[in-house]
Protein backbone atom coordinates (compact mmCIF):
# COMPACT_ATOMS: atom_id res chain seq x y z
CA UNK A 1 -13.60 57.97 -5.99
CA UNK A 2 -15.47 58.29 -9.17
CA UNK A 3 -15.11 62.10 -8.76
CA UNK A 4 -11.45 62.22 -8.61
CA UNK A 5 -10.80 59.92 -11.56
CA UNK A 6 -12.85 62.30 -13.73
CA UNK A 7 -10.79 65.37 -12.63
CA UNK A 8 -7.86 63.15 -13.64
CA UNK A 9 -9.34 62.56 -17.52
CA UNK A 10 -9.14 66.18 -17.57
CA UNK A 11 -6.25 66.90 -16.09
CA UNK A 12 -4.49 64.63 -18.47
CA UNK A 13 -5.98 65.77 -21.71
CA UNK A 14 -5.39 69.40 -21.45
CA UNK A 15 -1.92 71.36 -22.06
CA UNK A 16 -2.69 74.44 -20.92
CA UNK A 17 -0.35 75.09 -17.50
CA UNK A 18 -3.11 77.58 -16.03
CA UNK A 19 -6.06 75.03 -16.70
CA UNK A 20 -4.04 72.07 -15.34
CA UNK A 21 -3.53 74.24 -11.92
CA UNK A 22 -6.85 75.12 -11.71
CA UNK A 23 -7.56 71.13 -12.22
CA UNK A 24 -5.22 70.34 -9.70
CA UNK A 25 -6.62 73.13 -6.85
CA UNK A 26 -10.21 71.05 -7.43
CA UNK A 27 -8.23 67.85 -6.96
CA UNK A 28 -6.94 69.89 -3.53
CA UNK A 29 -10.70 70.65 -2.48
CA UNK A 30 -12.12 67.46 -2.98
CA UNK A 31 -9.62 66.18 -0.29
CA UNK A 32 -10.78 69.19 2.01
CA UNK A 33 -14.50 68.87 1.27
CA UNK A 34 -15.57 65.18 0.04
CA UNK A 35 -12.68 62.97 1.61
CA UNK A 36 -11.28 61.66 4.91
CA UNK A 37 -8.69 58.84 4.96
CA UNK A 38 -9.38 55.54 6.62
CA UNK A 39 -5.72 54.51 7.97
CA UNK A 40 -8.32 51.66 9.79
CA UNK A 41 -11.34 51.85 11.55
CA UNK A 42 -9.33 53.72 14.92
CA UNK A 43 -7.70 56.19 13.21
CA UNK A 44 -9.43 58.37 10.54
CA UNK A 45 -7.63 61.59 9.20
CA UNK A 46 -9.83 64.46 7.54
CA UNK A 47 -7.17 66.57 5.70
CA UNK A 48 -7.72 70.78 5.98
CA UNK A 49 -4.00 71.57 4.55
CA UNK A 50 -3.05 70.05 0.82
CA UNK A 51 -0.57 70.43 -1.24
CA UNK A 52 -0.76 69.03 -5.35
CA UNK A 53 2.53 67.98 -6.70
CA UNK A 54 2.03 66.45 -10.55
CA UNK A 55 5.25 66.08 -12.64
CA UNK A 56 3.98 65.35 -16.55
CA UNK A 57 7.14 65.79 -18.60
CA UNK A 58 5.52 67.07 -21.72
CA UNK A 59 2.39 68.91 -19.96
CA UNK A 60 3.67 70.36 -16.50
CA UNK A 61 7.29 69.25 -15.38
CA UNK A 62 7.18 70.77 -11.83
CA UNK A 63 10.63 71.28 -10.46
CA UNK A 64 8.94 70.35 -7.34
CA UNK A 65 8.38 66.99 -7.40
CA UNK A 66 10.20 64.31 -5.64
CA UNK A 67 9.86 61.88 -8.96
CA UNK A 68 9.29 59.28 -6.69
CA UNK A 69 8.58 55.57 -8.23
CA UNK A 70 5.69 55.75 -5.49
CA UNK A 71 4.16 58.76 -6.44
CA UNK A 72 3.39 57.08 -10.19
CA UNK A 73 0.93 54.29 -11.11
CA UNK A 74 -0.62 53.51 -7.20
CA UNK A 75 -4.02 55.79 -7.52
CA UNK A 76 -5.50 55.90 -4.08
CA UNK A 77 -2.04 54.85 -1.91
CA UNK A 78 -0.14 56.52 0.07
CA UNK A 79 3.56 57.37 -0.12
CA UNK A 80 5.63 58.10 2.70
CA UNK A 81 8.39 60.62 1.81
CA UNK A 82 12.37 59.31 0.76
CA UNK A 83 15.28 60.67 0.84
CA UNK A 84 15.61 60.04 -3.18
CA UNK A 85 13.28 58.75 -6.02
CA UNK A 86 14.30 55.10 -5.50
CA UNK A 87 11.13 53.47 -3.30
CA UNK A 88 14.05 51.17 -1.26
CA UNK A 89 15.65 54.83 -0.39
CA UNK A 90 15.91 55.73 3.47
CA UNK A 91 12.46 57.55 4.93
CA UNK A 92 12.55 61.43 5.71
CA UNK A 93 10.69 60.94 9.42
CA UNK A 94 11.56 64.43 11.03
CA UNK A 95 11.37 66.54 7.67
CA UNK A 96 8.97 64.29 5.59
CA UNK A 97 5.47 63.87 5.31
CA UNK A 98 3.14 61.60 3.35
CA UNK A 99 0.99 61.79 0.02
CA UNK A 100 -2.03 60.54 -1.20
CA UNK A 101 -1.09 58.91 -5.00
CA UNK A 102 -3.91 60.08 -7.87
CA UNK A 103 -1.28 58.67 -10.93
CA UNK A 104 -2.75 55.64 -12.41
CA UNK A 105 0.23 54.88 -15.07
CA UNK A 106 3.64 55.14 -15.77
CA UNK A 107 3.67 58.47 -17.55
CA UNK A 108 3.16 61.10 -14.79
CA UNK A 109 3.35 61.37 -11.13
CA UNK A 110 1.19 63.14 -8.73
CA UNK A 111 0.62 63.19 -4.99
CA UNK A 112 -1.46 65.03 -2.81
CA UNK A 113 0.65 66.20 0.20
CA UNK A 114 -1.61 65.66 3.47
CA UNK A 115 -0.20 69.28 5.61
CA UNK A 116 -2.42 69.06 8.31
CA UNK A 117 -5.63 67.13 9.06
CA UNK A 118 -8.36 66.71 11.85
CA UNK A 119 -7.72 63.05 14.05
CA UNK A 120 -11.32 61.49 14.82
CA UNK A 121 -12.95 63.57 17.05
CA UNK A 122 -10.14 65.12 18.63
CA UNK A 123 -10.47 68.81 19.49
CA UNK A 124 -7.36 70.02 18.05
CA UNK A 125 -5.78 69.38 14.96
CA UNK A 126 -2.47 68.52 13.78
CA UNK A 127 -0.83 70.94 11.39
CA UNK A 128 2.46 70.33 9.65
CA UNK A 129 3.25 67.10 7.61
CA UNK A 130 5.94 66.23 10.09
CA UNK A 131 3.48 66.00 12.91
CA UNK A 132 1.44 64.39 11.50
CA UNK A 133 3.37 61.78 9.78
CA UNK A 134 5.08 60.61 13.34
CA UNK A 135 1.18 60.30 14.80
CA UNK A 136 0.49 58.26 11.74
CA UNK A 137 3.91 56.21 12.48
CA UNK A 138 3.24 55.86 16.17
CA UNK A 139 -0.16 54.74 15.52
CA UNK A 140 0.64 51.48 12.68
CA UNK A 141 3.91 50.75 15.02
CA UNK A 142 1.87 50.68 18.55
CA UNK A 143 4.65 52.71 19.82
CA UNK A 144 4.34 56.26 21.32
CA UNK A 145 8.41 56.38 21.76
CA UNK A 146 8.98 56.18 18.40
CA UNK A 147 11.63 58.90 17.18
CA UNK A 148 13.41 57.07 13.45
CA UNK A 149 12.43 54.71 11.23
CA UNK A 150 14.05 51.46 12.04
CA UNK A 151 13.19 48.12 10.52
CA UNK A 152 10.19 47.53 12.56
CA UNK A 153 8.39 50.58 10.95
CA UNK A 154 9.98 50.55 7.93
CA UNK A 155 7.82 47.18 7.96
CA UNK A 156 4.71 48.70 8.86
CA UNK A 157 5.10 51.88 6.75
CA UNK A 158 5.37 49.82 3.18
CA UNK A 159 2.51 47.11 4.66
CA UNK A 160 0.23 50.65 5.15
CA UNK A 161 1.50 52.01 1.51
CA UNK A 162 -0.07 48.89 -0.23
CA UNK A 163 -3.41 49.67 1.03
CA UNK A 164 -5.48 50.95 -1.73
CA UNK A 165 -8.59 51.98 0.71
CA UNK A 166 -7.52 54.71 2.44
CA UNK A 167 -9.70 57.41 0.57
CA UNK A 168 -13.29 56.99 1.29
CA UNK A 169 -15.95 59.16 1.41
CA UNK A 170 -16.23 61.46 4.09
CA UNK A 171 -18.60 60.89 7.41
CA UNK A 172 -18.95 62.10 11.03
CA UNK A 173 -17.15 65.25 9.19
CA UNK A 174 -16.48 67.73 11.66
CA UNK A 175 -14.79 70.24 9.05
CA UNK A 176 -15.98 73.24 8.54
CA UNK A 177 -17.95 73.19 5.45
CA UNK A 178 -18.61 76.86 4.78
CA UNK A 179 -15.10 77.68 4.86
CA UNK A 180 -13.39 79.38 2.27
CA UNK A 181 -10.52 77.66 0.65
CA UNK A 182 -7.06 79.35 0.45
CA UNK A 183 -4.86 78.87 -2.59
CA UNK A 184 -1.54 79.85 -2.15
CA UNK A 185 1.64 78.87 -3.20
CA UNK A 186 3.62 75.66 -1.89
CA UNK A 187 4.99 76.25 1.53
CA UNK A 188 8.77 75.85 1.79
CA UNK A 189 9.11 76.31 -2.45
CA UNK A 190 11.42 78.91 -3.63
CA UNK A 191 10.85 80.93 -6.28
CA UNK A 192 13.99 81.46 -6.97
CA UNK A 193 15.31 77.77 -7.18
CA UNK A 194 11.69 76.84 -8.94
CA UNK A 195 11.41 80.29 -10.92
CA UNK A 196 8.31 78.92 -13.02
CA UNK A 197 6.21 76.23 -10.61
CA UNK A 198 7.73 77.47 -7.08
CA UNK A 199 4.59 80.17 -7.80
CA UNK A 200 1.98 78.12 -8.32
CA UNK A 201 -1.28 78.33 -6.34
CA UNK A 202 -1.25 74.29 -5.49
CA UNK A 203 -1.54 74.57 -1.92
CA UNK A 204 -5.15 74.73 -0.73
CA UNK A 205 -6.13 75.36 3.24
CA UNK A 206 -9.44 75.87 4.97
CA UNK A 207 -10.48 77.07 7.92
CA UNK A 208 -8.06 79.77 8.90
CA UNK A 209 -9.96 81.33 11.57
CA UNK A 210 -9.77 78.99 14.40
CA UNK A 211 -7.18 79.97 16.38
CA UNK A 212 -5.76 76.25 17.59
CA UNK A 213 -4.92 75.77 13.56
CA UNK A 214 -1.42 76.80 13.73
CA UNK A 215 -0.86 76.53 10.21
CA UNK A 216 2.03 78.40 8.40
CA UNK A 217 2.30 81.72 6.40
CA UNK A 218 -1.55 81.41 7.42
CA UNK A 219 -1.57 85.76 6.64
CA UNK A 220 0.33 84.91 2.84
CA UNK A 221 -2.62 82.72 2.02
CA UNK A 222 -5.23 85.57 2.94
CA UNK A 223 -3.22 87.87 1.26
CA UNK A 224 -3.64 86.32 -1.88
CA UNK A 225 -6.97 85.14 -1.21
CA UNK A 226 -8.21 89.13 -0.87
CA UNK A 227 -6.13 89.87 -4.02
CA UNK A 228 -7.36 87.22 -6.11
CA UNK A 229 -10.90 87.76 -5.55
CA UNK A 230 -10.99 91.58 -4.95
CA UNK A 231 -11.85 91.81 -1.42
CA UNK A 232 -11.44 95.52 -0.12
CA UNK A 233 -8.62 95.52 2.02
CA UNK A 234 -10.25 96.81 4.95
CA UNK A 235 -9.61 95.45 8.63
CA UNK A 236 -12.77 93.36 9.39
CA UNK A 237 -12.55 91.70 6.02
CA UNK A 238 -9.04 90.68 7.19
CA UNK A 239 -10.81 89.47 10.25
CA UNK A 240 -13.73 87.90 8.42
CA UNK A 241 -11.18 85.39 6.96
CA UNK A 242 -8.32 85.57 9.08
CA UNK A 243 -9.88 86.11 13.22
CA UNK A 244 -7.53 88.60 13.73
CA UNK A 245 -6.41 92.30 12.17
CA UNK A 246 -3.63 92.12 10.82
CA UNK A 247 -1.39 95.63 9.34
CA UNK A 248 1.11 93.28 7.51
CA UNK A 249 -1.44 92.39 5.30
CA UNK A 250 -3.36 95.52 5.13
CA UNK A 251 -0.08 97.25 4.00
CA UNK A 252 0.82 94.81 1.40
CA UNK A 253 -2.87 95.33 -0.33
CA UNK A 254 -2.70 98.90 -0.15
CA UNK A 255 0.82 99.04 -1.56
């Protein structure tokens, strides 16, 4: 993980709010490119949706983040979403998800949120961090009827969070490679409610043109992908990235 702890050095000794999101979209693509997570040897994720969340109250206080006590000093474990900041707080199964922790001290958070990831070999992956937080759950508990956290997982959830070998270098990597990646805003963030970090580009997604991905506001993400690096908005480069035409965007270029 030598790679990530250097993008953390200079993630931490920069101010600049535009250099720390470009940091933090590199932090995103070495999770989409370099990284799978090892929850054991059975069940290996390889993430293709991320989301950064970093909360530094002099550099980059993001509105966004939960301010968990997880999310800060634990580099390389996972949290499982709460209800509030305090780690003994109730677990958000049906609207949660889970992040990776990169903060290695008590003067910033930051978690990676896992979106969406391909399971093993499995042919189709599972998008949305509430999915794919109840297949981790089922998996650690043994139980496929699984539908709240009771004791029993809340057991086997904190016994998986104090695992600090979960990110490992990638193998048997499937992904596609020679993807683009997508930087778009956070899914779910208002700009209104978070009028200066609800717009940040911290959300990074890869292959968008298989069509079993069913990721969300999959046509935003092009949209800004086209804009940001001047694509002509023409309909088979909207198929080159996306699979499929599609006006909505088209119209939104042009305008």
């Amino acid at each position: 993980m030598n790679n990530l702890k250097l993008l953390l050095k200079e993630l931490l000794k920069t101010s600049d709010k535009e250099e720390q999101a470009k940091i933090l979209q590199t932090i995103n693509k070495s999770f989409l490119y370099q990284y799978m997570l090892k929850i054991d040897e059975n069940l290996i994720l390889y993430p293709i949706e991320v989301e950064a969340y970093y909360y530094n109250e002099t550099n980059f206080p993001d509105t966004c983040v939960h301010k968990n006590e997880l999310q800060m000093k634990r580099f390389g474990k996972l949290y499982f979403h709460r209800a509030s900041p305090n780690k003994e707080s109730s677990f958000l199964y049906d609207g949660g998800g889970f992040d990776i922790c990169l903060s290695d001290s008590e003067n910033y958070y930051l978690g990676i949120l896992i979106r969406s990831a391909w399971i093993n070999s499995e042919e189709i992956p599972v998008c949305g961090p509430g999915l794919l937080t109840r297949r981790v759950v089922k998996y650690i508990c043994k139980d496929e009827s699984v539908t709240k956290i009771t004791e029993k997982e809340k057991n086997a959830i904190c016994k998986l969070e104090e695992n600090d070998s979960v990110i490992v270098d990638a193998i048997d990597d499937n992904r596609q490679n020679n993807s683009p990646i997508f930087n778009s805003s956070r899914f779910g963030i208002s700009s209104m409610v978070h009028p200066e970090y609800g717009y940040n580009k911290l959300r990074s997604l890869i292959e968008l043109k298989c069509p079993n991905h069913p990721f969300k506001e999959k046509e935003k993400a092009v949209e800004i992908y086209m804009r940001d690096n001047k694509i002509t908005p023409t309909e088979e480069n909207v198929k080159q990235l996306l699979g499929y035409a599609s006006k909505t965007i088209l119209e939104k270029l042009k305008n």
